[in-house]
C-alpha atoms as a PDB file:
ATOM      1  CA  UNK A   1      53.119 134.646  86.718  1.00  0.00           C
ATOM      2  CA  UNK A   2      52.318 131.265  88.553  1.00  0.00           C
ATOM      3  CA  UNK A   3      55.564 130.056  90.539  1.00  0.00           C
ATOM      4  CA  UNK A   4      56.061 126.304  90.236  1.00  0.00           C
ATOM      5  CA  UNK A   5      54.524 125.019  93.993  1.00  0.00           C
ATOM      6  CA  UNK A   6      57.294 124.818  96.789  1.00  0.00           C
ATOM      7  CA  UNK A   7      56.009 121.425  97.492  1.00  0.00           C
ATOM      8  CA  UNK A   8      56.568 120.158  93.772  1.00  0.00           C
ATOM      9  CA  UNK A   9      59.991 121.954  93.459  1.00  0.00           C
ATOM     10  CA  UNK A  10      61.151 120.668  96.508  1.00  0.00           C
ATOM     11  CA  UNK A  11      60.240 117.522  95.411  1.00  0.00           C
ATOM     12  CA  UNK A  12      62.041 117.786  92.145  1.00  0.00           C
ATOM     13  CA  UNK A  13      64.961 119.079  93.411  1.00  0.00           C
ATOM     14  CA  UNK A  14      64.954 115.831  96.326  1.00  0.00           C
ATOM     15  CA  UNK A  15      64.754 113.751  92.800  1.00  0.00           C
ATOM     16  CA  UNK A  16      67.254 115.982  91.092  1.00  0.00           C
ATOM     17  CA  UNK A  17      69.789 115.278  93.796  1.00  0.00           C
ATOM     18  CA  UNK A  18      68.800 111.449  94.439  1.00  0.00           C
ATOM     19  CA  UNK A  19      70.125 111.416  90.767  1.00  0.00           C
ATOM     20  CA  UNK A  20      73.137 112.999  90.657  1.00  0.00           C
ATOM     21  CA  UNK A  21      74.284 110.768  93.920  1.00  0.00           C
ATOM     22  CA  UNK A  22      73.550 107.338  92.486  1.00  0.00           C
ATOM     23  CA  UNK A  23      75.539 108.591  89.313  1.00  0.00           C
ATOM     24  CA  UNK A  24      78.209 109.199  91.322  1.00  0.00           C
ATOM     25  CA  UNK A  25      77.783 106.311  93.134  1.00  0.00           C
ATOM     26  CA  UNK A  26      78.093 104.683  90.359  1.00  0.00           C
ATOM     27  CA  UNK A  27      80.884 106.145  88.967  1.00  0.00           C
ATOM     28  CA  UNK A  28      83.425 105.596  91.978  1.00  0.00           C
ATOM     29  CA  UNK A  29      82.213 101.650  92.115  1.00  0.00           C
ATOM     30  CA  UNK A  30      83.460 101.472  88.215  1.00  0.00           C
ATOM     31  CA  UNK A  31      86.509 103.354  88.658  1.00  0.00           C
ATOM     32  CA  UNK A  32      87.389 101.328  91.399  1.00  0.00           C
ATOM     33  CA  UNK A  33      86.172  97.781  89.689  1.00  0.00           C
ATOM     34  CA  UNK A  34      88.470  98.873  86.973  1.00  0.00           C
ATOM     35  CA  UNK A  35      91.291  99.444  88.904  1.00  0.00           C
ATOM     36  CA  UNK A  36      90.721  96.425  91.316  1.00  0.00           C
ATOM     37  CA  UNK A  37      90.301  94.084  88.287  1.00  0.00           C
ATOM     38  CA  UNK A  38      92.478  95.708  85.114  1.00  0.00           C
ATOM     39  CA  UNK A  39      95.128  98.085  87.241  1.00  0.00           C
ATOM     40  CA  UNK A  40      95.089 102.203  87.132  1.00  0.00           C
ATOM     41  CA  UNK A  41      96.070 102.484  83.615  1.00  0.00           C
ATOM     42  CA  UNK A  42      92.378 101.264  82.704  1.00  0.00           C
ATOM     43  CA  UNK A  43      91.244 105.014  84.712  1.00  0.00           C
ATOM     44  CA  UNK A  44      90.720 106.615  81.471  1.00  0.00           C
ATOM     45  CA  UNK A  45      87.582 108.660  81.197  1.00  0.00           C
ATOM     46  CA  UNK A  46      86.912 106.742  78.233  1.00  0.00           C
ATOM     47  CA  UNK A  47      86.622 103.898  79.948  1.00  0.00           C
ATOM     48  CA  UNK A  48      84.889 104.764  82.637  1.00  0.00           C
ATOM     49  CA  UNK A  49      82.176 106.336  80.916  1.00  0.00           C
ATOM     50  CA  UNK A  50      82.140 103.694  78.768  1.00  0.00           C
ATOM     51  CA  UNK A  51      81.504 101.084  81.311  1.00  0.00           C
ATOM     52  CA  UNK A  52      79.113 103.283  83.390  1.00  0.00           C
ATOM     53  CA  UNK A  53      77.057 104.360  80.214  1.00  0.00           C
ATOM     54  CA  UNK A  54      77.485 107.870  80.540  1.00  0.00           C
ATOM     55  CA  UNK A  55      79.714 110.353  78.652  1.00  0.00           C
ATOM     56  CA  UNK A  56      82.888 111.598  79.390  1.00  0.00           C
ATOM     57  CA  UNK A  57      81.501 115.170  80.084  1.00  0.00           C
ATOM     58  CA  UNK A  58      79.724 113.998  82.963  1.00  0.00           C
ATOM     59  CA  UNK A  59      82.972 112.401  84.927  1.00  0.00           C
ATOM     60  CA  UNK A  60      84.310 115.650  84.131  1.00  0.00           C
ATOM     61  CA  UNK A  61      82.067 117.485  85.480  1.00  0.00           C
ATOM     62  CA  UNK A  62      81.340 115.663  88.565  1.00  0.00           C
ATOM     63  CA  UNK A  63      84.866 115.310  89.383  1.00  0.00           C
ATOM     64  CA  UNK A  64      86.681 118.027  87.137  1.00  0.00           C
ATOM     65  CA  UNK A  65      89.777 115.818  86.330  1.00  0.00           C
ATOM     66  CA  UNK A  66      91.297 112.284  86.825  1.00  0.00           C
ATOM     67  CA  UNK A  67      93.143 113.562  89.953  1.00  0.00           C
ATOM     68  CA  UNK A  68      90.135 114.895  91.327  1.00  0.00           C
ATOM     69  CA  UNK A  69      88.487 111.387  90.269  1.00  0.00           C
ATOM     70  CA  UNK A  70      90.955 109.620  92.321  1.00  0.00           C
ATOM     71  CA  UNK A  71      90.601 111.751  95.192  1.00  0.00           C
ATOM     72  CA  UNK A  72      86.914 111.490  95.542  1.00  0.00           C
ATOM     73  CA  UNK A  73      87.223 107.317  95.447  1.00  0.00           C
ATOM     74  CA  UNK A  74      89.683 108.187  97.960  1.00  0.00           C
ATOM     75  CA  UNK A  75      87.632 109.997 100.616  1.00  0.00           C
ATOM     76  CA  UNK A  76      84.494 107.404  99.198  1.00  0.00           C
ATOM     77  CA  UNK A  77      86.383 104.180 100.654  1.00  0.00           C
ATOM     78  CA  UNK A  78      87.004 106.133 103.950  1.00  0.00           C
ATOM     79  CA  UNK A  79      83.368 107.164 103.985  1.00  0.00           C
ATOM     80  CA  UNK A  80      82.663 103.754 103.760  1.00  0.00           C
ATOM     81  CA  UNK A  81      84.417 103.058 106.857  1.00  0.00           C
ATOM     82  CA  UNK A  82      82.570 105.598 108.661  1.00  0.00           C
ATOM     83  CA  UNK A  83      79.670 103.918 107.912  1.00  0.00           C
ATOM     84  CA  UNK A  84      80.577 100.228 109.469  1.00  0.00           C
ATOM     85  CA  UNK A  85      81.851 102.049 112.412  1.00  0.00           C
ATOM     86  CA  UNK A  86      78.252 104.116 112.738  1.00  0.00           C
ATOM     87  CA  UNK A  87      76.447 100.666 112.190  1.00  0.00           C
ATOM     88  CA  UNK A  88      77.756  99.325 115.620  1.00  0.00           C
ATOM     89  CA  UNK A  89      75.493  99.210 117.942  1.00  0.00           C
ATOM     90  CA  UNK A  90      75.814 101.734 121.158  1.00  0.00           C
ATOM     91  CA  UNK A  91      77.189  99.608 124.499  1.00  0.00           C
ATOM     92  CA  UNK A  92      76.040 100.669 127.979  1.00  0.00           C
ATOM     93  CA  UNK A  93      79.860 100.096 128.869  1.00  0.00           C
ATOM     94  CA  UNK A  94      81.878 102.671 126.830  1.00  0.00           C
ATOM     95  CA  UNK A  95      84.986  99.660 126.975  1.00  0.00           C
ATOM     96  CA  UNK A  96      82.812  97.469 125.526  1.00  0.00           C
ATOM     97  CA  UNK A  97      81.589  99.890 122.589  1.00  0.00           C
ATOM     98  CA  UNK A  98      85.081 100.496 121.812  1.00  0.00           C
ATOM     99  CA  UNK A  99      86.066  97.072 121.635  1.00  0.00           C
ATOM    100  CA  UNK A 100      83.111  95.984 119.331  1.00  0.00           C
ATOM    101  CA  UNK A 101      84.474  98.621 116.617  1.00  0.00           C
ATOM    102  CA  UNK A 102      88.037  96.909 115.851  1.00  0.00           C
ATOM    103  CA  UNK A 103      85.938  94.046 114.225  1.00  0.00           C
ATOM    104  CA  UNK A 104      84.138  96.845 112.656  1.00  0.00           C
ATOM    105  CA  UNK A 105      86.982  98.216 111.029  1.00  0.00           C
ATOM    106  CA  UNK A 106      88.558  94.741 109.623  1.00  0.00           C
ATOM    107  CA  UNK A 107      85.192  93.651 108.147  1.00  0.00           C
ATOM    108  CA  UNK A 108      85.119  97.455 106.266  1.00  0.00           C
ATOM    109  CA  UNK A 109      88.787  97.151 105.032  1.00  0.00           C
ATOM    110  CA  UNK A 110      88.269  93.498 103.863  1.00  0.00           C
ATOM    111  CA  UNK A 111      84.472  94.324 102.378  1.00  0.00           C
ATOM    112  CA  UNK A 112      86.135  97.060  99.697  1.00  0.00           C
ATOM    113  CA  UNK A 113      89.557  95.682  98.642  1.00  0.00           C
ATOM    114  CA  UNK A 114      89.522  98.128  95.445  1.00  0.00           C
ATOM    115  CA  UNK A 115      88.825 101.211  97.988  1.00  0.00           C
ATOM    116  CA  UNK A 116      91.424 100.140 100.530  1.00  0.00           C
ATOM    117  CA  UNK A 117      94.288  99.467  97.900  1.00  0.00           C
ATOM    118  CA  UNK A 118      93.685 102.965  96.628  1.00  0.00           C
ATOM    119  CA  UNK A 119      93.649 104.158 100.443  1.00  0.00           C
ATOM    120  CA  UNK A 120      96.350 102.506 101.992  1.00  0.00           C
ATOM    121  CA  UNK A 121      98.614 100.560  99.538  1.00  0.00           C
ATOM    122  CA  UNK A 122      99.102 103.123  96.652  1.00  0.00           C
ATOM    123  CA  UNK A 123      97.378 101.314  93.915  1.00  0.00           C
ATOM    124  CA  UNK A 124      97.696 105.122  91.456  1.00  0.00           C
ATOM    125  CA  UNK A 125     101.178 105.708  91.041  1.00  0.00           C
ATOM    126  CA  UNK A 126     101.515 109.501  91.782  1.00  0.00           C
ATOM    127  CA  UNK A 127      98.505 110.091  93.318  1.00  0.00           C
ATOM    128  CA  UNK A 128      98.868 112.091  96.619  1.00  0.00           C
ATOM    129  CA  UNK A 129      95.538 113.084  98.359  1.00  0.00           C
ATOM    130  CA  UNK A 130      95.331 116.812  99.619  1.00  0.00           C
ATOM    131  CA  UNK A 131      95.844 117.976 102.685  1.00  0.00           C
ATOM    132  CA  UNK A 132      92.065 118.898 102.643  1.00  0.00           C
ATOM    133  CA  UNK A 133      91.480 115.123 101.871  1.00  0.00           C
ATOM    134  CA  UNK A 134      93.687 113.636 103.941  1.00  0.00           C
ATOM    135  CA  UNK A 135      91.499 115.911 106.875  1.00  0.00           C
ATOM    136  CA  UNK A 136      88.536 114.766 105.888  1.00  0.00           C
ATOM    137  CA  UNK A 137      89.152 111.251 105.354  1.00  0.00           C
ATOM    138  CA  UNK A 138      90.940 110.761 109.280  1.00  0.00           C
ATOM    139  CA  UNK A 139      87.546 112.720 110.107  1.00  0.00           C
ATOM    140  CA  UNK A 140      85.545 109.624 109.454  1.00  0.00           C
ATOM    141  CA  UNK A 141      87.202 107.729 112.351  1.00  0.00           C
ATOM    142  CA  UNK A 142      86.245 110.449 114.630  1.00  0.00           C
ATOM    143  CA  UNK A 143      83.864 107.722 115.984  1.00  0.00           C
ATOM    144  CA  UNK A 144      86.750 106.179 117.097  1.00  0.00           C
ATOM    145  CA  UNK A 145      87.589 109.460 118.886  1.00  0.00           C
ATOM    146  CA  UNK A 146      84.993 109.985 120.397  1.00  0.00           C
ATOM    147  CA  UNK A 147      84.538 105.946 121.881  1.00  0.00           C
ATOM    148  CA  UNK A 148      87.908 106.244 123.421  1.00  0.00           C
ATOM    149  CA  UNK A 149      87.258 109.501 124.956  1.00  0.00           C
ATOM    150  CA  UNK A 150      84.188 108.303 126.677  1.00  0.00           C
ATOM    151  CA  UNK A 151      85.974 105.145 128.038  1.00  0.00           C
ATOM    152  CA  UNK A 152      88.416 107.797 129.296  1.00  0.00           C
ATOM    153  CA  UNK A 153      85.778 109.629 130.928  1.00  0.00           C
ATOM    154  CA  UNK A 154      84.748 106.546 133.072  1.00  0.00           C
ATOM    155  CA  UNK A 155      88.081 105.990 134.083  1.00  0.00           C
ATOM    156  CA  UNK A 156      88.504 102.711 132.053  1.00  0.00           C
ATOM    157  CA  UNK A 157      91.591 104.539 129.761  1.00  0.00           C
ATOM    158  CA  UNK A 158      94.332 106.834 131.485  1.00  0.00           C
ATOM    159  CA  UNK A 159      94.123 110.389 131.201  1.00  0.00           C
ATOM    160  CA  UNK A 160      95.535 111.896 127.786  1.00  0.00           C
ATOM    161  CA  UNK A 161      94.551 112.791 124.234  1.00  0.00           C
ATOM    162  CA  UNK A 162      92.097 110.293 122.833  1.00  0.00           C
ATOM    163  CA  UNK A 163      93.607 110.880 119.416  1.00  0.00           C
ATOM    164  CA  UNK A 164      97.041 109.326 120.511  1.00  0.00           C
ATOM    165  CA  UNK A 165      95.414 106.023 122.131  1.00  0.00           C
ATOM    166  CA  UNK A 166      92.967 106.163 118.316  1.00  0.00           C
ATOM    167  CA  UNK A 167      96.208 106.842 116.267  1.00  0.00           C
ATOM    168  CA  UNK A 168      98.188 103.786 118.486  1.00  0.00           C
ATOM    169  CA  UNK A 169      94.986 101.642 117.681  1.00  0.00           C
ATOM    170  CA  UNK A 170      94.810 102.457 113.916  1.00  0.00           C
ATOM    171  CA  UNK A 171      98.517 101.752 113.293  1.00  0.00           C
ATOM    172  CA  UNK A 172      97.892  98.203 115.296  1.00  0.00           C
ATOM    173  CA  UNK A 173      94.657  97.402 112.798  1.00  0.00           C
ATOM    174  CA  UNK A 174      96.406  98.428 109.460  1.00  0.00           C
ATOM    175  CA  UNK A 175      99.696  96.313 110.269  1.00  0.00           C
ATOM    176  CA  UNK A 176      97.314  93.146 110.457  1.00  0.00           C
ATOM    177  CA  UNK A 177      95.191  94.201 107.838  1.00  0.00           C
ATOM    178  CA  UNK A 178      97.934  94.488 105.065  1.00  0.00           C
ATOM    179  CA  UNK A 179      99.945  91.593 106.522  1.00  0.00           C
ATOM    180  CA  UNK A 180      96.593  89.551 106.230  1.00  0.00           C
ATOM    181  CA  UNK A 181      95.595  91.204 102.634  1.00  0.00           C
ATOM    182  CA  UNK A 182      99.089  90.158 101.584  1.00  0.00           C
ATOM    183  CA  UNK A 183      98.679  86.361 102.432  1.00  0.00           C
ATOM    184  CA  UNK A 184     101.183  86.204 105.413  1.00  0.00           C
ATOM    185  CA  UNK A 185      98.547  86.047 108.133  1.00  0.00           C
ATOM    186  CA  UNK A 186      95.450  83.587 107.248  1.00  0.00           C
ATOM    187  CA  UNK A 187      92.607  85.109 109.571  1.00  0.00           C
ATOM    188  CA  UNK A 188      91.711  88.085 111.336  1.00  0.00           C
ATOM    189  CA  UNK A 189      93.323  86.399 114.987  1.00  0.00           C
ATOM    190  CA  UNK A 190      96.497  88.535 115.216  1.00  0.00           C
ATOM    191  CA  UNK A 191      94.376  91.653 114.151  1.00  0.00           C
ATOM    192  CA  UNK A 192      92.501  90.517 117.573  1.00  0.00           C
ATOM    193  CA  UNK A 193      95.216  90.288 119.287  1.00  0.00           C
ATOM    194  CA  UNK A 194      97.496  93.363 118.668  1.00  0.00           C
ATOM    195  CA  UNK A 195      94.638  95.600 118.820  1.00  0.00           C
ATOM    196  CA  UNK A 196      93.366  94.347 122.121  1.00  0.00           C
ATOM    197  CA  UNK A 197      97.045  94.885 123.003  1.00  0.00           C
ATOM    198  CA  UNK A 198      96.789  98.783 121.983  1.00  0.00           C
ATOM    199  CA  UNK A 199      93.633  99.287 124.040  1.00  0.00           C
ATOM    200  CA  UNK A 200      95.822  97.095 127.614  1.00  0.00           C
ATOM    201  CA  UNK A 201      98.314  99.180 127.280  1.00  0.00           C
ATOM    202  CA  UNK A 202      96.168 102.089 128.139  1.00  0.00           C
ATOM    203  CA  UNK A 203      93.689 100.995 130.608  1.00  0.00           C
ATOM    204  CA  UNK A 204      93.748 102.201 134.063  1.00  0.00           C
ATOM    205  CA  UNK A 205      95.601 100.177 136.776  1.00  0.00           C
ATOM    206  CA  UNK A 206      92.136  99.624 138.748  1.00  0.00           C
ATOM    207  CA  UNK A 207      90.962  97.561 135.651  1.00  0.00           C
END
């Protein structure tokens, strides 16, 4: 029997996979389009497969249900973030780095409205992301974790958990955000401002 070469199958299987992801891809950008532009009622499976040209069997299974569906566009948008915040490029000062990622974060938010509605302002009535989820998706600010922990390190932040300083800093960012997203602020200045306000109220007296 002549086995299929491990070059060639690894090569399909690359293809196989490269597949499956864009469909995804594709997928979440509809379902979120649709929700963005006609509200959650248009999150029909119908719908969607109808507007990504697949069938319904495929959402399915992909994503096993509409809850499921919501919850993966869910932990997409915060993936998304992750990959701003990765896109900044390392400081030699670990103050510096840290500072360069709140702009980071804005641009991300403002860049996916339809993700960010769904992630922070409820936009499915009902829809409540696990516990699992909700894990994952404050995992992709561990970048954030880990910049504030270094400036702590060099002595630039006083002494205590990094996640309380990143927690006190994320609050700070989404306040301005949705204040800004709801037309009360008209630019990202006071998102500037109360941020770098977070990060003062932490650095060491020496600085």
């Amino acid at each position: 029997m002549t086995s299929v070469p491990l070059g060639l199958q690894g090569a399909y299987l690359l293809g196989e996979r490269a597949s499956h992801d864009e469909m995804r891809s594709r997928l979440l950008d509809v379902a979120v389009n649709l929700l963005q532009s006609d509200g959650p009622d248009s999150l029909t499976m119908r719908r969607i497969a109808s507007e990504a040209g697949c069938t319904t069997t495929v959402i399915y299974t992909m994503f096993g249900s509409r809850e499921g569906l919501a919850e993966a566009m869910y932990l997409e948008g915060f993936e998304r973030i992750r990959r701003f915040l990765e896109a900044v490029p390392q400081r030699r000062d670990p103050l510096e780095y840290l500072t360069a990622l709140g702009p980071a974060y804005r641009q991300a938010c403002v860049a996916e409205p339809g993700y960010y509605s769904l992630m922070f302002e409820r936009a499915i009535p009902g829809f409540e992301p696990s516990e699992r989820a909700r894990t994952l998706a404050r995992a992709a600010l561990n970048i954030l974790d880990r910049a504030i922990a270094d400036c702590i390190s060099s002595g630039q932040l006083i002494p205590t958990q990094p996640r309380q300083i990143a927690d006190a800093l994320w609050a700070a960012a989404q306040g301005a955000i949705s204040l800004e997203r709801a037309g009360h602020l008209r630019d990202g200045r006071t998102y500037e401002a109360v941020t770098t306000a977070v990060v003062c109220c932490y650095l060491t007296e020496r600085r």
